[in-house]
C-alpha atoms as a PDB file:
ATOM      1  CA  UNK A   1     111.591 106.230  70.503  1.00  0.00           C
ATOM      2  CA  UNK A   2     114.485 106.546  72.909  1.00  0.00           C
ATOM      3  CA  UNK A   3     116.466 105.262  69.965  1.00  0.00           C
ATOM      4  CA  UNK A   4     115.787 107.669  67.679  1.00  0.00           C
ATOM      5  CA  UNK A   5     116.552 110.619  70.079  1.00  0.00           C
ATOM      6  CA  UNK A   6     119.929 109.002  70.305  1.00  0.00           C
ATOM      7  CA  UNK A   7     120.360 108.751  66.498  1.00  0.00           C
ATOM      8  CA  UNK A   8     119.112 112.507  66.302  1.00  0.00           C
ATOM      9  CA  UNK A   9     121.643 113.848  68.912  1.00  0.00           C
ATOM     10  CA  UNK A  10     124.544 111.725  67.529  1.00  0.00           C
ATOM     11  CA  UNK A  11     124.446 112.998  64.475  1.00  0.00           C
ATOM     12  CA  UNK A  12     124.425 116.800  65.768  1.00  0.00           C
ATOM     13  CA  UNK A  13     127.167 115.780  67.747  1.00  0.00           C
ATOM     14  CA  UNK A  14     128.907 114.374  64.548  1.00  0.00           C
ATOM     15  CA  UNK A  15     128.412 117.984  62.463  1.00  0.00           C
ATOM     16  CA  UNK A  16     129.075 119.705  65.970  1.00  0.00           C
ATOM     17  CA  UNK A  17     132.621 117.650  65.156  1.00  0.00           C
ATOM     18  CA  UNK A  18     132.996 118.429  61.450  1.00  0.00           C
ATOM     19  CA  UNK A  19     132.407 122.131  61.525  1.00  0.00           C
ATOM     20  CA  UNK A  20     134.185 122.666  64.309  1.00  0.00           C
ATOM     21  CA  UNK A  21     131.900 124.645  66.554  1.00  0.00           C
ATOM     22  CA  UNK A  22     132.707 125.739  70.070  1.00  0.00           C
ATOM     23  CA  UNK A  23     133.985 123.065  72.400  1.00  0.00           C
ATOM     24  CA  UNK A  24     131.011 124.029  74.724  1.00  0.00           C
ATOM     25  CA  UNK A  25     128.528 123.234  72.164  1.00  0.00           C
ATOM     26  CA  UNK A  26     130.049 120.355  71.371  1.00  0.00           C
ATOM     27  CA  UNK A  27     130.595 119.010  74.808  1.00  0.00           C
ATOM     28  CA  UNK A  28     127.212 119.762  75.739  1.00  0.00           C
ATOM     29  CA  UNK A  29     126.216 117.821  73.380  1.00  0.00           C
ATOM     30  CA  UNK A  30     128.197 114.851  74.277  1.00  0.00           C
ATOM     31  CA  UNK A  31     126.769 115.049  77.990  1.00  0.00           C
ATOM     32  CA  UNK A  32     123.278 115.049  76.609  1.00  0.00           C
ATOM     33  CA  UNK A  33     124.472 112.189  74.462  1.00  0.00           C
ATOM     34  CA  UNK A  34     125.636 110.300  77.519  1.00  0.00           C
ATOM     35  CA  UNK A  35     122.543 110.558  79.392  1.00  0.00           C
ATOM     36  CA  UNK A  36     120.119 109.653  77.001  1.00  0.00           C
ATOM     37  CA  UNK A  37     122.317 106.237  76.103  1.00  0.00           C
ATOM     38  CA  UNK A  38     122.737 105.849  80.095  1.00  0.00           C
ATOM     39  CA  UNK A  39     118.698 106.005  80.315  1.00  0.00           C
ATOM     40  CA  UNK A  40     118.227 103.533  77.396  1.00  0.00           C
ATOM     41  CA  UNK A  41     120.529 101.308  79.145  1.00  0.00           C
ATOM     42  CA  UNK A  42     118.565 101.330  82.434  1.00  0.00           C
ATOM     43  CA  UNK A  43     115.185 101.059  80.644  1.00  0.00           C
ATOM     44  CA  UNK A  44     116.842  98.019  78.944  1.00  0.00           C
ATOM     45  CA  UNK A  45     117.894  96.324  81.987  1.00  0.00           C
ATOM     46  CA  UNK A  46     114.588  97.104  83.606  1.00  0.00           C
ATOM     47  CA  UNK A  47     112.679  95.503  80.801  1.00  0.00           C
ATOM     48  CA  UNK A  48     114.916  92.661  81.273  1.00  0.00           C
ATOM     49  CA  UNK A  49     114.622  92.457  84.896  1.00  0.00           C
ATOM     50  CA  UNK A  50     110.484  93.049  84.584  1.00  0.00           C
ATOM     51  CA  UNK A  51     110.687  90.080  82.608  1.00  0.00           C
ATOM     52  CA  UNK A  52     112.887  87.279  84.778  1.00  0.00           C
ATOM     53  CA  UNK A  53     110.539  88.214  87.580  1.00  0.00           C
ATOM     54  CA  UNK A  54     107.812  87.098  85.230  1.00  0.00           C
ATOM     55  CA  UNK A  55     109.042  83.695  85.113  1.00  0.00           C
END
């Protein structure tokens, strides 16, 4: 799920790119980018963490 959100914002970053918008919308877009790869990172090492402690 948090995958696809990523997918979805990189690509409007991508056209944000191509059609040349307004550096604001484009680096907002980045931040948002940022944080939502930052969060699937930390879910991922959670996960990962969640399941050493299992063992």
């Amino acid at each position: 799920m948090l995958n696809d959100e990523i997918c979805k914002l990189r690509e409007k970053l991508n056209e944000s790119i191509i059609n040349h918008e307004d550096y604001n919308i484009t680096y907002k877009l980045s931040i948002e980018l940022d944080e939502l790869i930052a969060k699937y990172y930390k879910e991922g090492i959670a996960k990962k963490d969640k399941r050493k402690s299992k063992k």
